[in-house]
Structures are given as C-alpha cells and as structure tokens.
C-alpha atoms as a PDB file:
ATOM      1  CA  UNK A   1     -40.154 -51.881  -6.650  1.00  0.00           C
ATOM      2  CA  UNK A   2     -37.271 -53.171  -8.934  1.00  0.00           C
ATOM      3  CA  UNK A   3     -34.600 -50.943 -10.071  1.00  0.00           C
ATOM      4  CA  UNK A   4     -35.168 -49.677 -14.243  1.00  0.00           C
ATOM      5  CA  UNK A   5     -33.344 -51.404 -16.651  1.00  0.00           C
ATOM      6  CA  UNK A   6     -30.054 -49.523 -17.139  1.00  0.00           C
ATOM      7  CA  UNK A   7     -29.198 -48.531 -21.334  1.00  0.00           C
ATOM      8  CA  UNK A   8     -26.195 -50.744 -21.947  1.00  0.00           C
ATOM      9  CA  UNK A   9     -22.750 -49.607 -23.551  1.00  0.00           C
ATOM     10  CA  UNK A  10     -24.982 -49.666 -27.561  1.00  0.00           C
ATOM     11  CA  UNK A  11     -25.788 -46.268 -26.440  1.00  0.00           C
ATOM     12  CA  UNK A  12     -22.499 -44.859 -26.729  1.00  0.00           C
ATOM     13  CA  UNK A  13     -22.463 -44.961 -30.583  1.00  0.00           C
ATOM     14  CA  UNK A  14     -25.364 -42.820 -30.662  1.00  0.00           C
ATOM     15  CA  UNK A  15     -23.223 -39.596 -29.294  1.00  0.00           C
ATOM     16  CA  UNK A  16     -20.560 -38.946 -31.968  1.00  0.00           C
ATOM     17  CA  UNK A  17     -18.055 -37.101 -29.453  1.00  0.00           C
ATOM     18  CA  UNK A  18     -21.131 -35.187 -28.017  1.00  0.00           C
ATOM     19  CA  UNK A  19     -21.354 -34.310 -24.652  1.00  0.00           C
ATOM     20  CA  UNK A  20     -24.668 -34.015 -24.284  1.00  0.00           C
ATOM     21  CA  UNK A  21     -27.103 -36.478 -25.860  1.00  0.00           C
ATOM     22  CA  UNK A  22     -30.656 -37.187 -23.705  1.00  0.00           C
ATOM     23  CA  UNK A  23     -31.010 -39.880 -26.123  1.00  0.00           C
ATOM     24  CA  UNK A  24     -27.691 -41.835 -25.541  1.00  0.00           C
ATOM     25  CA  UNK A  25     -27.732 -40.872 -21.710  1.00  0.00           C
ATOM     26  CA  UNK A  26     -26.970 -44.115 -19.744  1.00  0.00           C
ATOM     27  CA  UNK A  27     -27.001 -42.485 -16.558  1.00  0.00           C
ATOM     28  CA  UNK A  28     -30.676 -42.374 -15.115  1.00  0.00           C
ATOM     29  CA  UNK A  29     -30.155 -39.511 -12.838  1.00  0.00           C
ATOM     30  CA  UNK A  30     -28.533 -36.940 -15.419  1.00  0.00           C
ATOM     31  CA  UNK A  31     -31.611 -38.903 -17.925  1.00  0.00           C
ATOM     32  CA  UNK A  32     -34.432 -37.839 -15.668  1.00  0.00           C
ATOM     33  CA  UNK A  33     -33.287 -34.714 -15.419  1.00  0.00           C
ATOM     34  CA  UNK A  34     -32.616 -33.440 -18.400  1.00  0.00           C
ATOM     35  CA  UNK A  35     -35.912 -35.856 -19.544  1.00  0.00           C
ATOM     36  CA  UNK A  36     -37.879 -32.780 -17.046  1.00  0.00           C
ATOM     37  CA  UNK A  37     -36.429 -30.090 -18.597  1.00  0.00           C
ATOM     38  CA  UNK A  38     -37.305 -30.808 -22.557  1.00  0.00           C
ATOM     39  CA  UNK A  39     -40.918 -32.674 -21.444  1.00  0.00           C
ATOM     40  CA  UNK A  40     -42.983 -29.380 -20.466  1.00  0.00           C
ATOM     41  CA  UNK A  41     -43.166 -28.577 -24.656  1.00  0.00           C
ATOM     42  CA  UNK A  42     -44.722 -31.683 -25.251  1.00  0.00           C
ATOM     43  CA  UNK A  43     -46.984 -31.972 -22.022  1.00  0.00           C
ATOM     44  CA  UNK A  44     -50.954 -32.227 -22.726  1.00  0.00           C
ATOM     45  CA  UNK A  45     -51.258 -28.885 -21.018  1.00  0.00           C
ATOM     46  CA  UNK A  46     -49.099 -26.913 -23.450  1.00  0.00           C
ATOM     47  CA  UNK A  47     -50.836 -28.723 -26.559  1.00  0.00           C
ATOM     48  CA  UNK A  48     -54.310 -27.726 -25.279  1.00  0.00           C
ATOM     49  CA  UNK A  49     -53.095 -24.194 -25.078  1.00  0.00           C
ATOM     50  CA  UNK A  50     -52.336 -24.220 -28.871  1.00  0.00           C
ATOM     51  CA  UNK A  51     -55.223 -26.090 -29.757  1.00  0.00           C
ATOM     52  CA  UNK A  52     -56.980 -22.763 -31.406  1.00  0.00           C
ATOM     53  CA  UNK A  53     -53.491 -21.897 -33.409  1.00  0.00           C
ATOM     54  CA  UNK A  54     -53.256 -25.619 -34.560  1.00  0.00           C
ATOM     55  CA  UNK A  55     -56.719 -25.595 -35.844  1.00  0.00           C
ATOM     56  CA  UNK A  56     -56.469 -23.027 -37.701  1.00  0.00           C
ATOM     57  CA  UNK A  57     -53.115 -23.259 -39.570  1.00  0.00           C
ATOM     58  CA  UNK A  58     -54.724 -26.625 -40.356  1.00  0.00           C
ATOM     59  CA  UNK A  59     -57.461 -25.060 -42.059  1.00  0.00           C
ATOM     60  CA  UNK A  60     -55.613 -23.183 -44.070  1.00  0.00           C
ATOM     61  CA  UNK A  61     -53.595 -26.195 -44.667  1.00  0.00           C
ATOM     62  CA  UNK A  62     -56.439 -28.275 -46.030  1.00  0.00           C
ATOM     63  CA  UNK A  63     -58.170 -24.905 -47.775  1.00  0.00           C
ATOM     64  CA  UNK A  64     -55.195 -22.955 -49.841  1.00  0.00           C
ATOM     65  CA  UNK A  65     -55.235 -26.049 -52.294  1.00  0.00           C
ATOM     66  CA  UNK A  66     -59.120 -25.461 -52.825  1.00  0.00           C
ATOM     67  CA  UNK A  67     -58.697 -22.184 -54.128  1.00  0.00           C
ATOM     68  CA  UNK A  68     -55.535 -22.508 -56.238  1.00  0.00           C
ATOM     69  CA  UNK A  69     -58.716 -24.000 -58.792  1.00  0.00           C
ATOM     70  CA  UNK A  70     -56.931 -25.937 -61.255  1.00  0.00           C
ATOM     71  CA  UNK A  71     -53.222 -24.974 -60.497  1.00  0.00           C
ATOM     72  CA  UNK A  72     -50.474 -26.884 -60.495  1.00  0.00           C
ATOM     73  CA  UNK A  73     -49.423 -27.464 -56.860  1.00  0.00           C
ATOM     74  CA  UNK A  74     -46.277 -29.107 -56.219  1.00  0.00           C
ATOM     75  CA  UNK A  75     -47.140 -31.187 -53.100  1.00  0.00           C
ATOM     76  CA  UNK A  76     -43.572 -32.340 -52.220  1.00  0.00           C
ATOM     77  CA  UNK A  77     -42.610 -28.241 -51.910  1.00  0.00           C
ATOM     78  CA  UNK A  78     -46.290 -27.466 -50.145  1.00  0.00           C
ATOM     79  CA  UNK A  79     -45.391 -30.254 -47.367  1.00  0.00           C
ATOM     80  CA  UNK A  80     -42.210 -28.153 -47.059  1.00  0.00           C
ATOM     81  CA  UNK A  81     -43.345 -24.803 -46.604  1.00  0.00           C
ATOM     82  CA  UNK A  82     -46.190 -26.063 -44.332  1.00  0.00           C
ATOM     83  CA  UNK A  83     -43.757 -28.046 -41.875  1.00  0.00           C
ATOM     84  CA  UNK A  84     -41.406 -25.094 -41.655  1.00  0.00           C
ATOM     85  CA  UNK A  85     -44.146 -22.160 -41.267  1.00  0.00           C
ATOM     86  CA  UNK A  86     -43.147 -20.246 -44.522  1.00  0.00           C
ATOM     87  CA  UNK A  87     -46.397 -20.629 -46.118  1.00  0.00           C
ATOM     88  CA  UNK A  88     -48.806 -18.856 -44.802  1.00  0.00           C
END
C-alpha cells in the first residue's frame, strides 16, 4: 500500500501561532491521533443514540411557528435561538 499524501507547508498559515490545530496538522501520526480523539462525537453510533432528542427538538422546530398564528416571526433571530438551544 502507498504511503498518504503528506499536507504540504500551505498548512502552516492555517495555525495563527497555535499550537494545536487538527486541521493544520502536517504530521500524520500526531493527525490520527488527535483525528481518534474528536471522531467518537460524530460517529453513527452516538447520532443514533440522539436520534429521539433530535426528532423532537425538530418538531418543535417546524411546530412553534404554526402556533404563533399570524405573528410576526423574525426568522433570522429564530435560526439563532434554535442553533444555540435558547429557544425552547
């Protein structure tokens, strides 16, 4: 099997003085590794597990415009609260 492409010298601008950057990481060891340790969030498993909880804060999403009847509803500000939990 052929070794990965290595990230070439670009990626440097991407760390502003940081240390640590997964993004900008050109070494493919210290990349894997740290690519492990912020995966497990994002793995099928742990989405299926808050399947239920998505649902239904997208319920409420889609419904709490269907009762405001009439209202004004400023959509920008709605997006907002919805993306950052505050609104329901």
């Amino acid at each position: 099997m052929s070794k990965p492409l290595c990230k070439s010298a670009y990626y440097d601008a991407f760390r502003n003085g940081r240390e640590f950057d997964i993004f900008a990481e050109r070494d493919e060891k210290i990349h894997g590794q740290n690519r492990r340790m912020f995966s497990r969030p994002y793995s099928t498993a742990v989405i299926k597990d808050f399947e239920a909880s998505l649902d239904d804060v997208l319920m409420n999403f889609v419904n709490t415009p269907k009762s405001m009847d009439g209202q004004e509803v400023n959509f920008g500000k709605y997006l907002e609260l919805f993306a950052f939990g505050k609104w329901y």
